[in-house]
Each structure stands twice: as C-alpha cells, then as structure tokens.
Protein backbone atom coordinates (compact mmCIF):
# COMPACT_ATOMS: atom_id res chain seq x y z
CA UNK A 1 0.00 0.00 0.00
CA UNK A 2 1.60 3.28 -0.87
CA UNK A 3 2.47 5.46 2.16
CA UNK A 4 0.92 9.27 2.96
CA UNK A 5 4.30 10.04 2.61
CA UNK A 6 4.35 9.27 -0.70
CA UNK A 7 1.33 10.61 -1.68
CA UNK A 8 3.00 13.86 -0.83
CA UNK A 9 6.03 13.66 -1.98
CA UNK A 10 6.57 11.91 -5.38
CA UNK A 11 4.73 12.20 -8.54
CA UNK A 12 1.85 10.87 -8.71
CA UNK A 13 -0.51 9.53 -12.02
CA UNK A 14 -3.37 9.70 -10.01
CA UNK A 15 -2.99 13.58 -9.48
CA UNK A 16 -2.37 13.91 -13.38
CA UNK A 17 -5.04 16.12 -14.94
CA UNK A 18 -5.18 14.17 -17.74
CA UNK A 19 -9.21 13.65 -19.92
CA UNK A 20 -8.36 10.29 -21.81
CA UNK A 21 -10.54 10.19 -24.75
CA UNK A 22 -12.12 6.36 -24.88
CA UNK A 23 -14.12 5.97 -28.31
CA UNK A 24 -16.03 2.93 -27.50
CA UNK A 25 -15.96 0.01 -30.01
CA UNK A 26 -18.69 0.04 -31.24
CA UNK A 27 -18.32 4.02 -32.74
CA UNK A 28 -17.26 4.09 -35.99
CA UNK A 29 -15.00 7.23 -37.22
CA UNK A 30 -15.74 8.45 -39.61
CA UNK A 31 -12.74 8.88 -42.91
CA UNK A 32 -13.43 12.74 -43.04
CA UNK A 33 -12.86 13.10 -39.08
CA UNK A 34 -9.67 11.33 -39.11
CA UNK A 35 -6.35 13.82 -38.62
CA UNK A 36 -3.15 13.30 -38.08
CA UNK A 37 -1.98 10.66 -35.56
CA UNK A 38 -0.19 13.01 -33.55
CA UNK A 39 -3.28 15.14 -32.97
CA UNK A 40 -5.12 12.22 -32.65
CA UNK A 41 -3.21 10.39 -30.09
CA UNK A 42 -2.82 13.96 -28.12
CA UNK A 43 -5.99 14.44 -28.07
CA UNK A 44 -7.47 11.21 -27.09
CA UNK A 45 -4.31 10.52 -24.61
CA UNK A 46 -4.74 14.21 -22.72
CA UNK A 47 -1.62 15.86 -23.86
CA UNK A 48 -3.95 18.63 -25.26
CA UNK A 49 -7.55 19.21 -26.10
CA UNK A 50 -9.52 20.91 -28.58
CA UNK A 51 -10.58 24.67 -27.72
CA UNK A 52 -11.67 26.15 -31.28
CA UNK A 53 -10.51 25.45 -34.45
CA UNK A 54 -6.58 25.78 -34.89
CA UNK A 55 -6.53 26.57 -31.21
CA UNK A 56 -5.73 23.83 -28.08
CA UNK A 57 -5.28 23.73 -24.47
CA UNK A 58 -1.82 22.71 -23.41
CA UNK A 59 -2.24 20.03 -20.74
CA UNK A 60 0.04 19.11 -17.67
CA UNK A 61 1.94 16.68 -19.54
CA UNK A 62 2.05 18.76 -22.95
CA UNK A 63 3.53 21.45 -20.46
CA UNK A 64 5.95 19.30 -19.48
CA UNK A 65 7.22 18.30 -22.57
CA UNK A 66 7.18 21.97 -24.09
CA UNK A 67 8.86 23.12 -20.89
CA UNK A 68 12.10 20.55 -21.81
CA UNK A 69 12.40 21.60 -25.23
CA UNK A 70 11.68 25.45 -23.86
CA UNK A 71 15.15 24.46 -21.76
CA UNK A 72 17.41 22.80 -24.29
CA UNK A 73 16.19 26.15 -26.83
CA UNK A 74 17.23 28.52 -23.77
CA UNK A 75 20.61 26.56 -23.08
CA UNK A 76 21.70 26.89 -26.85
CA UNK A 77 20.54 30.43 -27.30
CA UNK A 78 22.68 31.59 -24.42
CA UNK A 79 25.43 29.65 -24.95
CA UNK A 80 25.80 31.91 -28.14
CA UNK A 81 25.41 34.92 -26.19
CA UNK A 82 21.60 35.74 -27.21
CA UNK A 83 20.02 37.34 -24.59
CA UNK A 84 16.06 36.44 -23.55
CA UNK A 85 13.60 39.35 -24.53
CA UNK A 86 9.82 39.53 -24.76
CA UNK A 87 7.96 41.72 -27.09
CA UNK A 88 4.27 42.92 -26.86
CA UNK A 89 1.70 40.67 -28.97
CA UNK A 90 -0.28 43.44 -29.92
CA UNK A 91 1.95 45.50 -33.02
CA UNK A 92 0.38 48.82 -34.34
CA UNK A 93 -0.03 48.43 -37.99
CA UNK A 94 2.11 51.67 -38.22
CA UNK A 95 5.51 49.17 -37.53
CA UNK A 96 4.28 47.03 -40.82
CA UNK A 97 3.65 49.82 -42.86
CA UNK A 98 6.85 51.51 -42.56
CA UNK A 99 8.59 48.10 -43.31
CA UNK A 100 5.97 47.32 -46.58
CA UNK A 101 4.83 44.30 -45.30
CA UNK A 102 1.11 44.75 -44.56
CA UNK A 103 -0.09 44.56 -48.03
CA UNK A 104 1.64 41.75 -48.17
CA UNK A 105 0.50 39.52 -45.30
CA UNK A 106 -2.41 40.89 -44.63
CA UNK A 107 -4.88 37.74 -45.17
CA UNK A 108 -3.07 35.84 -42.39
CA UNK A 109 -2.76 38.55 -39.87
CA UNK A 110 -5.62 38.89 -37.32
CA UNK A 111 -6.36 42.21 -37.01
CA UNK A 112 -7.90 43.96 -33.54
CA UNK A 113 -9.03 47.63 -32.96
CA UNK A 114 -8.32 49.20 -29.45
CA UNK A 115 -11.82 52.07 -28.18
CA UNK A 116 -9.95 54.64 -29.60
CA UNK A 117 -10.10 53.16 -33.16
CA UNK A 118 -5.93 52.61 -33.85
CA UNK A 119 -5.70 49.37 -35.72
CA UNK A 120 -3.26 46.39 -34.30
CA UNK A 121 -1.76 43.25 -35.34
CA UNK A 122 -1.77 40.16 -33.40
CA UNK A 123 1.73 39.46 -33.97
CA UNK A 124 2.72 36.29 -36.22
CA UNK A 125 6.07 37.65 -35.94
CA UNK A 126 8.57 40.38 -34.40
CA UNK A 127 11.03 41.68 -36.87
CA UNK A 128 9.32 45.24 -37.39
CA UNK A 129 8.99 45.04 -33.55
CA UNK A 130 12.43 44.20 -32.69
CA UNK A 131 14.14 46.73 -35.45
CA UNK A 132 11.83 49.56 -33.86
CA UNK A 133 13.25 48.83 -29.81
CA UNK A 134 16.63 49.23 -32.02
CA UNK A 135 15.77 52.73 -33.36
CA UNK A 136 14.23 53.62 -29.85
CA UNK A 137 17.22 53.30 -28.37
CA UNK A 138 19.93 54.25 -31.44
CA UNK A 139 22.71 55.50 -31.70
CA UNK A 140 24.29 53.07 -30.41
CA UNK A 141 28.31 52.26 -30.43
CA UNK A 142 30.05 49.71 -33.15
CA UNK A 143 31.29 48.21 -29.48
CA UNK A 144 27.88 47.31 -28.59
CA UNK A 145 27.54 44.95 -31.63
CA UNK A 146 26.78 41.92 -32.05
CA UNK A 147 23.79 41.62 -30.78
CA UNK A 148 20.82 38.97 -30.26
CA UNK A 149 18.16 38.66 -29.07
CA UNK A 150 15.21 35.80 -28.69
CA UNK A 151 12.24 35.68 -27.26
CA UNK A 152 9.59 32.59 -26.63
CA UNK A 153 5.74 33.44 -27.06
CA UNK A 154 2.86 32.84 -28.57
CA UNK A 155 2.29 33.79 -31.90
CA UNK A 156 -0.77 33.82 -34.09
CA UNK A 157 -1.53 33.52 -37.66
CA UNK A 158 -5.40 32.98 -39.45
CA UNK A 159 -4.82 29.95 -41.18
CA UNK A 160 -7.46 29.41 -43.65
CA UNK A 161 -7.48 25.56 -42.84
CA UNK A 162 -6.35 24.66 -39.53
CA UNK A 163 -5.30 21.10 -39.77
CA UNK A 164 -2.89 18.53 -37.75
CA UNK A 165 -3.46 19.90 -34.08
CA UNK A 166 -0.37 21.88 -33.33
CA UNK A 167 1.11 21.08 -37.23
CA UNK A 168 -0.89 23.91 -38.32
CA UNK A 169 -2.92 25.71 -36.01
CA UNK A 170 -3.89 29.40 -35.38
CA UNK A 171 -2.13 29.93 -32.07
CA UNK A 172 1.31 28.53 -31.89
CA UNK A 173 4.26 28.40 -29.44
CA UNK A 174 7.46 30.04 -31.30
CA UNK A 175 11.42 30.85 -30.44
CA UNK A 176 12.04 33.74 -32.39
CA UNK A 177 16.21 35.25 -32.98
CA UNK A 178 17.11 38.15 -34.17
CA UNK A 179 20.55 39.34 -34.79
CA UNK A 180 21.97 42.73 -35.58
CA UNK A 181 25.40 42.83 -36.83
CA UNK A 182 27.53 46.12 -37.95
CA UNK A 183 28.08 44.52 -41.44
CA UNK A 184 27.58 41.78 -43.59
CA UNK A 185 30.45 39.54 -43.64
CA UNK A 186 29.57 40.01 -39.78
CA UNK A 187 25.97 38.73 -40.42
CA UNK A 188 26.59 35.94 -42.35
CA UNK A 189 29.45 34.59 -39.79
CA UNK A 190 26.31 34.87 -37.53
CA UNK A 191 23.80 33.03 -40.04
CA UNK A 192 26.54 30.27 -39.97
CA UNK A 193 27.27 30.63 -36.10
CA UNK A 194 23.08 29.52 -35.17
CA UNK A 195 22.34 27.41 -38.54
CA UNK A 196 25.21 25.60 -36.64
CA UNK A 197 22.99 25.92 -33.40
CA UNK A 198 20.16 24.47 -34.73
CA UNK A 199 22.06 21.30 -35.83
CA UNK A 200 23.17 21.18 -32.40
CA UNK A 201 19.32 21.77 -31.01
CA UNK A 202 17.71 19.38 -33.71
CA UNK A 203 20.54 16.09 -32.94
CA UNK A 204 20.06 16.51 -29.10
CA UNK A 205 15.79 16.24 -30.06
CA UNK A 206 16.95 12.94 -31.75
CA UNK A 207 14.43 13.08 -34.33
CA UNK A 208 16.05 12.42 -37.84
CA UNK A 209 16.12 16.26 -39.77
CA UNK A 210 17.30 17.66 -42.72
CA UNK A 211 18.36 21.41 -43.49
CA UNK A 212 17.41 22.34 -47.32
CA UNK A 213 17.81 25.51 -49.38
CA UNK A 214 14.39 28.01 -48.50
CA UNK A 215 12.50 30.59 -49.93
CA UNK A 216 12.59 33.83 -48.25
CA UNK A 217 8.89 34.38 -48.75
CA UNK A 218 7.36 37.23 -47.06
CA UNK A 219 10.18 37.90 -44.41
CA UNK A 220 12.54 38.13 -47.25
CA UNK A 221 15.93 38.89 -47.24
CA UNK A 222 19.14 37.36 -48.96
CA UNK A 223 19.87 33.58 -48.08
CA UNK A 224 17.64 31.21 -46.35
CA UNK A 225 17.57 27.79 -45.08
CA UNK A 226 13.86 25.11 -43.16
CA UNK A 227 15.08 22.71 -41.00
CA UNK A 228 12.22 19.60 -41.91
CA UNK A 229 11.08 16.18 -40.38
CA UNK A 230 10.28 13.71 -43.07
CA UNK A 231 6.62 12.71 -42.22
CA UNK A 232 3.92 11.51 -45.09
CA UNK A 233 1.70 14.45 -43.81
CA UNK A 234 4.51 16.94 -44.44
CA UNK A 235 3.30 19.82 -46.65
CA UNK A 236 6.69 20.56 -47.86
CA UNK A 237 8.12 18.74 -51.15
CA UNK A 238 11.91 18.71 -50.48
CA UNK A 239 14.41 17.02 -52.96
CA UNK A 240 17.83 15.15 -52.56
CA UNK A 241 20.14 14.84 -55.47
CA UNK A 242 21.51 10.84 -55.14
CA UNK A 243 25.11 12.12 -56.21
CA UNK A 244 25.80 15.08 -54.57
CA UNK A 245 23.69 15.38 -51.63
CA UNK A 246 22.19 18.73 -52.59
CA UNK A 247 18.56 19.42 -50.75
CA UNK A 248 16.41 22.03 -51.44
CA UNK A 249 12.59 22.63 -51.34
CA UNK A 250 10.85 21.60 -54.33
CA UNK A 251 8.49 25.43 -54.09
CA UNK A 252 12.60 27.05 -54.52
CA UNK A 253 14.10 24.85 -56.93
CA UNK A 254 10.91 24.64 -59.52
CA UNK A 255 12.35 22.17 -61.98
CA UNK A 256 12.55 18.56 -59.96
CA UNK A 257 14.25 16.49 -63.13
CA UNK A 258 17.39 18.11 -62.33
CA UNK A 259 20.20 18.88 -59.46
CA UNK A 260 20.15 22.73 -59.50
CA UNK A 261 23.98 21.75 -58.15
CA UNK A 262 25.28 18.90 -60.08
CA UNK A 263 22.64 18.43 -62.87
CA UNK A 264 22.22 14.94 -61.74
CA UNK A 265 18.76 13.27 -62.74
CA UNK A 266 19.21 11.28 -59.19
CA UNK A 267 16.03 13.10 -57.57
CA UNK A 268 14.29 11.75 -54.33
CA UNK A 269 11.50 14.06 -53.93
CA UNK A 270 9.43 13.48 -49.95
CA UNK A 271 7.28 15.26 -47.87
CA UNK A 272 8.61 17.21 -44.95
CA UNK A 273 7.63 19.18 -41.95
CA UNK A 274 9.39 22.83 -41.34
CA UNK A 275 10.25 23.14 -37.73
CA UNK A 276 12.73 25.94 -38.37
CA UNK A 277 13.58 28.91 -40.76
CA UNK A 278 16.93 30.91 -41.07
CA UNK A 279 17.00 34.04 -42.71
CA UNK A 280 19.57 36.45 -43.57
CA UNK A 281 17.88 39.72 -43.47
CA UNK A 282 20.33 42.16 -44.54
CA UNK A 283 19.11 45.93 -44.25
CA UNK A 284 15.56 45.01 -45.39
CA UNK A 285 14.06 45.90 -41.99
CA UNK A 286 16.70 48.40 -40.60
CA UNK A 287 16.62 50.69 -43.51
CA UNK A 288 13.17 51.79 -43.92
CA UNK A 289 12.92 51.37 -40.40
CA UNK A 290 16.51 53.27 -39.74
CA UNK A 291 18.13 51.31 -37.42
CA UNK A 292 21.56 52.36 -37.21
CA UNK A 293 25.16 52.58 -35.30
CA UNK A 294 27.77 54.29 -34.61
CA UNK A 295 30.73 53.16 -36.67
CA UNK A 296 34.30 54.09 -34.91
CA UNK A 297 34.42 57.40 -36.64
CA UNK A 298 31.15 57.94 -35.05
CA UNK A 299 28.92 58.46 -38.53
CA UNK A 300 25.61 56.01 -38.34
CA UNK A 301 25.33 53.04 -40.73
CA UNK A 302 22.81 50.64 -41.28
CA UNK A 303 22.22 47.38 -39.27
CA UNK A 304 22.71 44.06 -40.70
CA UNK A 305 19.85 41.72 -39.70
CA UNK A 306 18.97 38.06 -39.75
CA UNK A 307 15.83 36.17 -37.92
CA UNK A 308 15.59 32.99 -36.87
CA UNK A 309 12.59 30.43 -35.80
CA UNK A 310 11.90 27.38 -34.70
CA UNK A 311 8.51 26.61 -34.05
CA UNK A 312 8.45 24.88 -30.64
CA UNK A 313 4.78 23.39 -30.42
CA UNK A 314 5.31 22.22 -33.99
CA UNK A 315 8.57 20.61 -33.14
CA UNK A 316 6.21 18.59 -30.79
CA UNK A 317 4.21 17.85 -32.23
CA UNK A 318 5.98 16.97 -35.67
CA UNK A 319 8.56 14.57 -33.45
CA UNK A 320 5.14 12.43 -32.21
CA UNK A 321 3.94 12.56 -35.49
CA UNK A 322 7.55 10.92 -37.16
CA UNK A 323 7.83 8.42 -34.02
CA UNK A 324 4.63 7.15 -32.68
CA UNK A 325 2.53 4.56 -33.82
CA UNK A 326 -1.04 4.82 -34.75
CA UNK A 327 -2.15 3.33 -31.78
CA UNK A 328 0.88 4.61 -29.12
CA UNK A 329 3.10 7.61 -28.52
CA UNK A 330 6.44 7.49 -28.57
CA UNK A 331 8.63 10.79 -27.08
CA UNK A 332 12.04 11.90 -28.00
CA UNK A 333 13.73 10.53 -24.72
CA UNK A 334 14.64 14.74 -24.17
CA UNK A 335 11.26 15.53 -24.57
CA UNK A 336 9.20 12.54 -22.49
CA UNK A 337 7.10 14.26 -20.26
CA UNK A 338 8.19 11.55 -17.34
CA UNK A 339 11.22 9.34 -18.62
CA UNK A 340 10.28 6.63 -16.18
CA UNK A 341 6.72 5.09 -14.72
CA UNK A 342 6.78 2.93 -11.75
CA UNK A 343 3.70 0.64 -11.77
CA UNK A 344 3.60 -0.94 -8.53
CA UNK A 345 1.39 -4.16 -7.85
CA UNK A 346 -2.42 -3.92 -7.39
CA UNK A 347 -3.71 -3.30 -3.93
CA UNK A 348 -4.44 -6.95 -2.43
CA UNK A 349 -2.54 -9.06 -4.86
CA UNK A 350 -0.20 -11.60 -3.50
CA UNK A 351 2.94 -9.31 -5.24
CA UNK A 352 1.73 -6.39 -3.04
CA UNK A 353 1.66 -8.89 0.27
CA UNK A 354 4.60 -10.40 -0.06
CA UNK A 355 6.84 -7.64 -1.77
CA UNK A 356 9.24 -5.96 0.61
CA UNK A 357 10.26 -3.50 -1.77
CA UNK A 358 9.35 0.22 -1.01
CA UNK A 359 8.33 1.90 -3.89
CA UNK A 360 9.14 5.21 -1.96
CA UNK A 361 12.94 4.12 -1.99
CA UNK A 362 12.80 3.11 -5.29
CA UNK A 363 11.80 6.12 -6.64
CA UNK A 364 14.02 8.36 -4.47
CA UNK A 365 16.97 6.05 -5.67
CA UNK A 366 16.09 6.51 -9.32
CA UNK A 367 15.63 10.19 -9.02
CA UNK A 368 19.04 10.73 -7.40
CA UNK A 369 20.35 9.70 -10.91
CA UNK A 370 21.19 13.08 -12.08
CA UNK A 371 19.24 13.00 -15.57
CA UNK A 372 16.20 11.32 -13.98
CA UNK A 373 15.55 14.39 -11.42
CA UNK A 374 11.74 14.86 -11.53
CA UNK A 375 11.56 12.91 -14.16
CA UNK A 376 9.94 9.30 -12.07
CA UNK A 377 6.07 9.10 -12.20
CA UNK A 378 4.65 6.52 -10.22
CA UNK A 379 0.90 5.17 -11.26
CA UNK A 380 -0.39 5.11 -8.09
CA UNK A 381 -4.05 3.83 -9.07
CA UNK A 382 -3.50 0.67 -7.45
CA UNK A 383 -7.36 -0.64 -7.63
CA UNK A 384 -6.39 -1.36 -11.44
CA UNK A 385 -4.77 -4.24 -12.50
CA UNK A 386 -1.06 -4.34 -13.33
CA UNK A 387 -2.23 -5.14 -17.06
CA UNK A 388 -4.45 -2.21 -17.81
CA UNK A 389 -1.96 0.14 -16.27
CA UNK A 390 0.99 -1.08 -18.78
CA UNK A 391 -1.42 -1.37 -22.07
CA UNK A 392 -2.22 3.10 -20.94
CA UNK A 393 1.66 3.77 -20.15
CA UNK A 394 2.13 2.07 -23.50
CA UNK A 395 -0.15 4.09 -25.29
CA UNK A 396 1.28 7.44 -23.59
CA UNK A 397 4.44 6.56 -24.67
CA UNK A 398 6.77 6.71 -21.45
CA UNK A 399 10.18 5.42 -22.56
CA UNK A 400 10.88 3.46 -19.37
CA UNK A 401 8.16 1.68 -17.73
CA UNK A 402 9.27 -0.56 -14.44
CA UNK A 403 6.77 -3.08 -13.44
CA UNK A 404 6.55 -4.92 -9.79
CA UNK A 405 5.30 -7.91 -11.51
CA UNK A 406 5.25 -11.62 -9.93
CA UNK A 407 9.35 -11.84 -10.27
CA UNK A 408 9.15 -9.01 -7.66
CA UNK A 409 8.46 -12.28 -4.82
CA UNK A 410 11.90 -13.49 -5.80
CA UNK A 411 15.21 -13.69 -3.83
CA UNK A 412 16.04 -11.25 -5.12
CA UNK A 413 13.35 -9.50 -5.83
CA UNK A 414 13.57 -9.09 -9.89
CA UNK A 415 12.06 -5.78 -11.55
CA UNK A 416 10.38 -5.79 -15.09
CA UNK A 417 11.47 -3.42 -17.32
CA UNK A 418 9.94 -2.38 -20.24
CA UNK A 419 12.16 -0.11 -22.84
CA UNK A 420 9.58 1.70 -25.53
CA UNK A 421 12.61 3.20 -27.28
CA UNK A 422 14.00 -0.14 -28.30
CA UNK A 423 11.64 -2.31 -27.88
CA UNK A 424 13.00 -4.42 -25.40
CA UNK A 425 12.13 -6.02 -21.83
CA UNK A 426 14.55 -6.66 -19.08
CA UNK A 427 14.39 -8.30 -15.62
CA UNK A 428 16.73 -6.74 -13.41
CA UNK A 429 17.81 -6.17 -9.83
CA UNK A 430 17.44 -2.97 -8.28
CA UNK A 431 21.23 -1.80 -8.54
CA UNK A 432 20.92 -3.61 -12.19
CA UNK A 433 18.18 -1.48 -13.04
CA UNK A 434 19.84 1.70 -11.41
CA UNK A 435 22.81 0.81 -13.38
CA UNK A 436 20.68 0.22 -16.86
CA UNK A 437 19.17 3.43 -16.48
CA UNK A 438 22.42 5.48 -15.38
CA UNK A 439 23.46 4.56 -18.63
CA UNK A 440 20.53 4.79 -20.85
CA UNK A 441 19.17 8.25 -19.56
C-alpha cells in the first residue's frame, strides 16, 4: 500500500489532470474526421484538447514536454550569447507599414481595434517590432555589436485551414532570434554561427532532420535555409540529389528532373515538416525602419539583420507525429514528459503482500540519478490491475516503464522493465536497473 508520505512527496498519475478520450468500439470514425496521428493520439491521450478550431489547451503533460524543449532552446541560445527578450503581442499596424509588409500579409494577420479606433496586429512575428526597440534606443556604439536577441511566445496567424493539431494551427508556441550585426560579412558569420545551433538543437531532439535551401517568402531577405522532419503528412516537397547530396525545397528549386547543383537526374523528392527557418535579413528591416550605429568614426550606418525560428509546439508535435505509432506515442527521450513510470502491484494481490520493496525508496533512488531528477512518475491507481496500467503507459508513450510484476516475490526481488525506445524487456535487480538506467538516460 503506498504510504501518505508518498502521496506527498513523489509524482503521482493519479494527481495527473489528464481527460483520456475512450471511443467505444462500437463508434465508428468516420474517414473525413480522421487527422493526423499526432493530434489524434494527443488528443485522445490528454496531452492537449480541442478549444476552437486551430486553437488547443496545453495540458500538464504537454507542459511538461514543451517546458524541456523550452530548456534545451534557452541553453543553446545563451550559450551563443543571445540574450532572452519579450515583445508585446499586440503591433500597431504603423511598424508594418513603414517596413511594406502589410499589403503583403495581410490575409493571415488577425487584425484587432483598441476604443480609440488605432488598428493592431496580433503578432505572427517580431522583426518590425524588434528593429523599432533598435531605433528607440539608437545610436548606439560599433562596441555594442553583435547583438541577439530571442524571445519565446505565442504567436498567431489565421490559417485558412487549420489542420494537424499543433502542425498547423492558429495559435502557436514560437522561439524567435534576431541578430543585428555592424556589417555583412559580420551577419553571415552569424547566419553560420546559429544554422550551426540548430544542428546542435535538432541532434540533441533525436528526431532524424534535414536542413534544405528556403525561400525567403514574405520575411525576405538574402539567403535562407527550413530545418524539416520527413513525415507523409509533411506539406513541404523537399528534394535530394543521389550524387551530390544537394537538398532544397521543391516550391525554390521549380524544376525537380534536375540537381540545381550537379545536374544529376538522381532526384528523391518526400514530404517534410518545417520546424525551423533561417533568414539572412540584410538591411531590409533596418533601412526603412533606420536602425543604425555608430561606426568608430562615429557616422551612423545601417544594421545588418537576420531572424531565426523554430517553431516549438510544432517541433512537438511533428517529433510524435515521425515516431509514434497509430495506436501509441512514442517521445524523444529529451522531450518525455516523465522518462520513467513505476507501476507498482495492485492493492491486495499476493505481489503487493509479499513484496518488501518500497516503492518510496525506489523512486528516491532513481531520481538521485542526475538526468532522472523529476523525471519518475509513479501510477499510483492501485485498484487497477497491473495489465491495464501497462497497455495506458504504452499508449502514452513513457520510454521506461518498471513493473513490480510476480518476479518481484523473488530472492532477489527481480524488476520488469519495459524499454519503448528499443523495444525491449529486461528483468533486473534494483542496482541492475539503477545501473541500466544510469546509462541509458
């Protein structure tokens, strides 16, 4: 029987807000209602849930996993010396005027007016915002350069069809960079500097990705570069020449018989997902917008720019979508919302009766591992049976799953585990399973 103690101090399933969806089986879906299986294994597993169209409630274990990747973003962007802003999501069309970009975007941009009639953006994206706190504050000094700044918010765009949950919704979690540099040799060792960064980000996520030649669409600016998942939902046609490696997207390279590079006629053409965007901005925000320094013979130049994005909800969501079954999530191990459940044995079985083993200590040993801190759930509903409580953690997708099956009576007492990343089942003692864990976490 699990102690008060416990109850209080570990974490608990059982205190989980988490509305499973159960369709029963005799409810047939219907082909039209079908989505993606990320959205539809989110939704029916409580990651998120439906609030209007394009629009979702985050849910304790969504948090969770946003949170991580939040962290790894915020450990990267630092350790390149960008420093953590936040701008105001409300943007007076004014700011999108002066840059030329509100006839431009203007079907996609939901558009509010305040009692005094001034017209504002909800903002999809900061680069008019950022360049103006530059000109707010300008002159500054050549000394003070570079400099970047990021920022992680909500943005919104109106997406004429909101479709795959967080894929392509109309309220969307974003890490936005942008860079100011004195020159642009300057600017593009900077573009280089975080497309670099983003390797780093996207190999830690562990999700296979692949960095093609972009269009500079609507942002503009000189060079560009998506970071895409390869999923069969992907709206994105990339290309890969066969001989020389060469990837661009198919909307950029127009012609798909050919290598743009080598001329090859070795073409693999798949669908991807973007998760990020580099662009080299050049002066096409700081000029009209006259954002300057002070060069060393103190005259005011131009700022180069670039932005950069990756689109954190979609990264989410796009990793489920690349990994998981139809029938079962599977996380990035980084991004698990709890790398390890504990399901103890049900209340009045002969395993709980006989078992000496404390589930308390158990979990307080596994969290002392350094990269399992906070990160041990225990499924505390022990009226259910061992069985049902696997067959859910299954579904949800936890990468570790220790069960205190019957090999738990044993001397010594022998623990099941389960390993959803490779497929594999173990039964270990406790300082084998410590030792498993140190090594796999």
């Amino acid at each position: 029987m699990l102690t008060d103690n416990l109850k209080i101090k570990m974490n608990r399933l059982s205190r989980i807000f988490q509305p499973i969806n159960v369709i029963p089986k005799n409810v047939q879906v219907k082909s039209q209602d079908m989505t993606s299986k990320s959205q539809k294994l989110m939704l029916d597993l409580g990651i998120i849930r439906q609030a209007n169209s394009g629009c979702f409630h985050y849910l304790p274990l969504g948090i969770r996993a946003l949170e991580k990747l939040k962290n790894l973003i915020d450990q990267h962007m630092q350790s390149i010396g960008a420093q953590k802003v936040a701008c105001p999501t409300l943007i007076h069309t004014n700011l999108w005027e002066r840059s030329g970009r509100i006839q431009e975007a203007t079907p996609e941009l939901f558009q509010i007016k305040d009692r005094h009639d001034h017209l504002y953006i909800l903002s999809p994206t900061h680069e008019e915002a950022i360049t103006d706190l530059l000109t707010t504050v300008s002159p500054l000094s050549y000394k003070h350069f570079p400099l970047r700044l990021y920022q992680i918010t909500s943005k919104y765009r109106d997406e004429m069809k909101p479709r795959f949950g967080l894929i392509r919704s109309r309220q969307f979690l974003m890490k936005d960079l942008y860079t100011f540099d004195v020159d642009l040799d300057a600017a593009k060792e900077t573009y280089e500097l975080i497309c670099k960064c983003y390797n780093q980000i996207f190999e830690l996520v562990g999700v296979e990705f692949f960095k093609v030649l972009g269009s500079s669409g609507d942002i503009g600016g000189i060079l560009s570069h998506e970071f895409h998942f390869q999923t069969d939902i992907g709206e994105d046609k990339l290309i890969k020449c066969g001989n020389c490696g060469y990837m661009g997207n198919l909307e950029l390279c127009g012609n798909k018989d050919k290598c743009l590079k080598c001329g090859s006629t070795k073409i693999n053409v798949f669908n991807g997902i973007e998760v990020g965007h580099t662009f080299l901005l050049g002066d096409k925000y700081s000029k009209p917008m006259k954002a300057t320094y002070l060069n060393n013979n103190g005259k005011p130049n131009i700022l180069q720019m670039g932005c950069y994005g990756l689109g954190i909800s979609r990264i989410l969501a796009a990793s489920l979508e690349k990994l998981s079954t139809d029938q079962e999530l599977r996380w990035p191990i980084k991004l698990a919302p709890f790398k390890i459940l504990i399901i103890p044995p049900k209340f009045g079985s002969k395993e709980e009766k006989s078992s000496s083993i404390s589930i308390e200590n158990l979990s307080k040993n596994l969290e002392d591992i350094a990269t399992l801190k906070n990160d041990v759930l225990i499924d505390d509903r022990v009226q259910m049976t061992i069985g049902r409580r696997f067959l859910e953690a299954k579904q949800v997708g936890y990468p570790f799953i220790v069960v205190l099956g019957q090999k738990i009576t044993e001397n010594p007492p022998l623990f099941e585990l389960n390993n959803l990343i490779e497929g594999k089942q173990h039964f270990l003692t406790e300082n084998e399973l410590i030792s498993y864990l140190k090594q796999k976490c």
